[in-house]
Protein backbone atom coordinates (compact mmCIF):
# COMPACT_ATOMS: atom_id res chain seq x y z
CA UNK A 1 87.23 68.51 71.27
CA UNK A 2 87.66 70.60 74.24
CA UNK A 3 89.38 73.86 74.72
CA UNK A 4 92.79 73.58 76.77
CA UNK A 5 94.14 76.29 78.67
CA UNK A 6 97.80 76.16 78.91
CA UNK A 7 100.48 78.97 80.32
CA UNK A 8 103.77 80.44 79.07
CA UNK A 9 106.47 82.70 80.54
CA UNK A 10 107.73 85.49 79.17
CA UNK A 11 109.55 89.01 80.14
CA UNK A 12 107.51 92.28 79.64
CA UNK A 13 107.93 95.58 80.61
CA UNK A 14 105.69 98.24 82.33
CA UNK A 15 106.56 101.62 83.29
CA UNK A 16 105.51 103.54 86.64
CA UNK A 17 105.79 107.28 87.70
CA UNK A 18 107.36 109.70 90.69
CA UNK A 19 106.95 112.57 91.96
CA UNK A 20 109.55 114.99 93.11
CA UNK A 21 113.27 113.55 94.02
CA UNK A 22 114.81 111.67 97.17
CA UNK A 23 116.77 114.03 98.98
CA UNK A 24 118.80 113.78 102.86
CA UNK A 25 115.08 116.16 103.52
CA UNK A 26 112.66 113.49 102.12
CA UNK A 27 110.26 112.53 105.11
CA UNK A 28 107.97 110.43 103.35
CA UNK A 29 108.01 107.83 100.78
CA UNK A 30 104.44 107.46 99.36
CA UNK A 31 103.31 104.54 97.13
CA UNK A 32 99.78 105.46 95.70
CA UNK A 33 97.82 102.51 93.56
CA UNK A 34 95.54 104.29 91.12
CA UNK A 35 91.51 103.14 91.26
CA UNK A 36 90.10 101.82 87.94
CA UNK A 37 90.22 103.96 84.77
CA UNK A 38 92.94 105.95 85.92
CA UNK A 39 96.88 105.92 84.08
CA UNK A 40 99.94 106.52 87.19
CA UNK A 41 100.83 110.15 85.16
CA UNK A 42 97.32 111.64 85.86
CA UNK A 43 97.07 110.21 89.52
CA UNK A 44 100.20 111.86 90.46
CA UNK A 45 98.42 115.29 90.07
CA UNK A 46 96.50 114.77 93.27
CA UNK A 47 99.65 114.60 95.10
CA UNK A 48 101.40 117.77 93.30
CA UNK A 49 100.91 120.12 96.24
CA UNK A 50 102.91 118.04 99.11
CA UNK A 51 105.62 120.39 100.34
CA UNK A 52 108.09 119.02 97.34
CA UNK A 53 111.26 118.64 99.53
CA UNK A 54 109.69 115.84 102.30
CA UNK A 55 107.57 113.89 100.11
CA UNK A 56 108.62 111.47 97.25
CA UNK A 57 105.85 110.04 95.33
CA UNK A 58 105.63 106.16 93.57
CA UNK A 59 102.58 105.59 91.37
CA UNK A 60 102.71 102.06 89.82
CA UNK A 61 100.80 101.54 86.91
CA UNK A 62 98.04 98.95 86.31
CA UNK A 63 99.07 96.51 83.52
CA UNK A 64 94.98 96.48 81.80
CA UNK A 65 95.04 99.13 79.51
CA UNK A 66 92.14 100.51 77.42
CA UNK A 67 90.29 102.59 76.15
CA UNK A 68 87.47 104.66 78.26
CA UNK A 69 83.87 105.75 76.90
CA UNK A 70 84.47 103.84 73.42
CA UNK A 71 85.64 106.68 72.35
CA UNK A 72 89.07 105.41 71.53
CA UNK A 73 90.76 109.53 72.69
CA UNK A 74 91.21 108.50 76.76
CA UNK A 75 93.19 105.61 78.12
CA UNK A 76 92.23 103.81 81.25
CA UNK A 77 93.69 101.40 83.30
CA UNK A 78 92.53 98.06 85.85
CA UNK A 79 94.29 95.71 88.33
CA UNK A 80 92.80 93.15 88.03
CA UNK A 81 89.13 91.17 86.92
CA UNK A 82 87.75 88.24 87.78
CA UNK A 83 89.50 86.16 84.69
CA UNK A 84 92.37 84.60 85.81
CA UNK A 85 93.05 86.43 89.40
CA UNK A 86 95.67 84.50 90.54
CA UNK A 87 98.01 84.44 87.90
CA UNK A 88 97.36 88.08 87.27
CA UNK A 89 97.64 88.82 91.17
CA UNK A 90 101.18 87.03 90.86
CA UNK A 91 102.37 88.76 87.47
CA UNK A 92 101.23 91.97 89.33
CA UNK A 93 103.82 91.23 92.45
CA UNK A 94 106.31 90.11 90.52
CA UNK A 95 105.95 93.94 88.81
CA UNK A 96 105.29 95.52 92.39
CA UNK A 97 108.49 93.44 93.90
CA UNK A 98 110.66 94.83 90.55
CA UNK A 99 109.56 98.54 91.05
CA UNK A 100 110.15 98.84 95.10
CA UNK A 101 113.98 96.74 94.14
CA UNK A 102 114.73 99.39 91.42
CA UNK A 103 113.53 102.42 93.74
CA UNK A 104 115.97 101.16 96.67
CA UNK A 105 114.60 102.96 99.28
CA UNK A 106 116.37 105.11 102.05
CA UNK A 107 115.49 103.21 105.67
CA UNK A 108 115.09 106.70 107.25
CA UNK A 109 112.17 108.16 105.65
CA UNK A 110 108.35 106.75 106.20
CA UNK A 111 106.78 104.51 103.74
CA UNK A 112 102.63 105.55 103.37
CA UNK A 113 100.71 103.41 101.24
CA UNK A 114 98.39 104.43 99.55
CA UNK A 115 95.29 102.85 98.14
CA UNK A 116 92.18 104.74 95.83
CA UNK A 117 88.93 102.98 95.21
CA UNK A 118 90.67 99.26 93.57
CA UNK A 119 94.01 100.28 94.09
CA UNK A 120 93.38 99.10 97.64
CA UNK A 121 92.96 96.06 96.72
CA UNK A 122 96.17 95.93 95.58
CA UNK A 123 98.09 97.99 98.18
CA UNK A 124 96.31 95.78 100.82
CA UNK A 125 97.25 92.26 98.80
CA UNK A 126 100.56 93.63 98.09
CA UNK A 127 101.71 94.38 101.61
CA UNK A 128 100.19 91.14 102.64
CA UNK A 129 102.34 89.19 100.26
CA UNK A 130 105.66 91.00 100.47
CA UNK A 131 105.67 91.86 104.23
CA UNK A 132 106.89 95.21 103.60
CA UNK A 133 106.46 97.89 106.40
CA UNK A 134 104.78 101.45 106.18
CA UNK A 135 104.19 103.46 108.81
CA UNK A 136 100.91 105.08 107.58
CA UNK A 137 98.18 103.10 105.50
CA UNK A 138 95.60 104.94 103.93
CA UNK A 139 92.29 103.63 102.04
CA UNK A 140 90.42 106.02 100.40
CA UNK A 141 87.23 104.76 98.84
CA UNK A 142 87.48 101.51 98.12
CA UNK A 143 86.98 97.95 99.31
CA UNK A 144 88.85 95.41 101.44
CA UNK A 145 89.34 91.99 99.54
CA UNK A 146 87.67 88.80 101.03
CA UNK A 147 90.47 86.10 101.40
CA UNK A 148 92.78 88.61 103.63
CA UNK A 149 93.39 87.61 107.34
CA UNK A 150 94.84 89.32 110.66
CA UNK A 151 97.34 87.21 110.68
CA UNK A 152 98.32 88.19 106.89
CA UNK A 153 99.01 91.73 108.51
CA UNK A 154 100.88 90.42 111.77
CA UNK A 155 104.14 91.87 110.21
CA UNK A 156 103.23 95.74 110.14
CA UNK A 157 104.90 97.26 113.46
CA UNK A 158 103.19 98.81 116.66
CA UNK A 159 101.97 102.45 116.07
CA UNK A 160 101.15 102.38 112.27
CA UNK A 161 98.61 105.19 111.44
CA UNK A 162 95.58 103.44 109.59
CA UNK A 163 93.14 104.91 107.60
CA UNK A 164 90.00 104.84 106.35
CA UNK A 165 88.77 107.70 103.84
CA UNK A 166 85.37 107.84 102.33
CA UNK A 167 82.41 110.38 100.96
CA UNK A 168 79.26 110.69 102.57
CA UNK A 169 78.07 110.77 98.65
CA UNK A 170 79.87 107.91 97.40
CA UNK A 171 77.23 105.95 95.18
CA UNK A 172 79.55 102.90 95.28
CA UNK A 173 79.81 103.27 99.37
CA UNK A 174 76.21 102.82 100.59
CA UNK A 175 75.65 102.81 103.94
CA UNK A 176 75.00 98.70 104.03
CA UNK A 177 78.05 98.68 102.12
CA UNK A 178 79.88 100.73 103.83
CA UNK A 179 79.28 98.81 107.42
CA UNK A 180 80.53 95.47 105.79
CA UNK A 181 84.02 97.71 104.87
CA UNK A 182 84.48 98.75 107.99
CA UNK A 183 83.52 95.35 109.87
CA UNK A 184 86.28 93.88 107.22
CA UNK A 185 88.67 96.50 108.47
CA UNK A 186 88.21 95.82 112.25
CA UNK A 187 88.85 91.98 111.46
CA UNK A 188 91.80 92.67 110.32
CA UNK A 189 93.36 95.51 111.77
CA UNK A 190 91.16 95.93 115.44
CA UNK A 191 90.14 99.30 117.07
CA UNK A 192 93.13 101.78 115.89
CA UNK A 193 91.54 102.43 112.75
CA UNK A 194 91.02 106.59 112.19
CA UNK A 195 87.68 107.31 109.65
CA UNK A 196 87.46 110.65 107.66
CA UNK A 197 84.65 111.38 105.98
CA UNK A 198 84.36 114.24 103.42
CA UNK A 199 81.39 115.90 101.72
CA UNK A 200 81.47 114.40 98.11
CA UNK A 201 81.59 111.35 96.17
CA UNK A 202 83.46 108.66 94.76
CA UNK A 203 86.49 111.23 93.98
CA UNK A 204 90.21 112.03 95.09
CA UNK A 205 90.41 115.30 97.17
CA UNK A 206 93.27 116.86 97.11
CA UNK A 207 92.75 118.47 100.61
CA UNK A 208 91.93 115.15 102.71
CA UNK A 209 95.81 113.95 100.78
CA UNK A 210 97.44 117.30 102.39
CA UNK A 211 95.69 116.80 105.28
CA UNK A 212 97.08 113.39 105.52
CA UNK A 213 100.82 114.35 105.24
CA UNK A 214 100.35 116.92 108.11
């Protein structure tokens, strides 16, 4: 006998976190994807010193919970793995397309995604499938996924403010590493890409963030 693997449907429920409140003074709209090991509530903290009247923050919470260090106190979170990508990729924009409906967004204000080590991954695959606009993308630390085109990107307008944010100490960043990123990068999005490097590692700053809502 040999092992089937079959499929069902059913509803579940995940939660996400803001940050502040939308007000007629709300400039930007930021939606920040976590990187590995981190829950949305403890991300948010690197965004806590954003002048609290223009910036509104969305931090969508991976679905993979568990627990970090076996030490069964401190509760992580993943995107994805390598077991069943696609239907996990699809469960994961069908969550993305129900938090951005329930948020309802004012057209006036700036949209900045925002992507941290494998939350890129999914702020890149998400804007890709959804064709949502932003008018800043930023990708701190993290890498570009393989199957993504220029044309997948064709949608974004003229003038968006792209990106790239990395440590000159980041052991996951090496510099061979670190040329194939940015060669991914120019494939899909050309020459107007902005790099800022920062002295440290594989880490959120909360500096280079303030720097970025300037």
């Amino acid at each position: 006998m040999e092992n089937q693997i079959k499929n069902v449907t059913y509803k579940t429920t995940n939660t996400y976190e803001t940050l502040n409140k939308i007000t007629s003074q709300t400039k930007r709209v930021w939606v920040v994807f976590h990187g590995i090991g981190f829950l949305s509530r403890f991300f948010l903290k690197y965004f806590n010193e954003l002048p609290k009247n223009e910036n509104y923050i969305i931090a969508p919470q991976a679905p993979s919970k568990y627990y970090l260090k076996n030490e069964y106190k401190h509760v992580g979170a993943s995107w994805l793995t390598k077991e069943n990508t696609a239907l996990e990729t699809a469960n994961l924009y069908n969550y993305l397309d129900a938090v951005m409906a329930h948020e309802n967004l004012p057209t006036n204000s700036e949209i900045v995604f925002f992507g941290f080590s494998q939350g890129i991954s999914i702020a890149l695959r998400y804007l890709a499938y959804s064709k949502l606009n932003c008018s800043k993308l930023i990708l701190y630390a993290g890498g570009v996924p393989t199957e993504l085109k220029k044309s997948d990107f064709t949608h974004l307008k003229k003038g968006i403010e792209i990106v790239s944010v990395f440590g000159n100490k980041d052991q996951y960043l090496t510099p061979d590493k670190l040329i194939e990123e940015n060669n991914k990068l120019k494939i899909l999005f050309g020459d107007t890409i902005q790099y800022l490097s920062f002295d440290g590692g594989h880490e959120v700053k909360k500096e280079i963030i303030n720097k970025l809502a300037e």
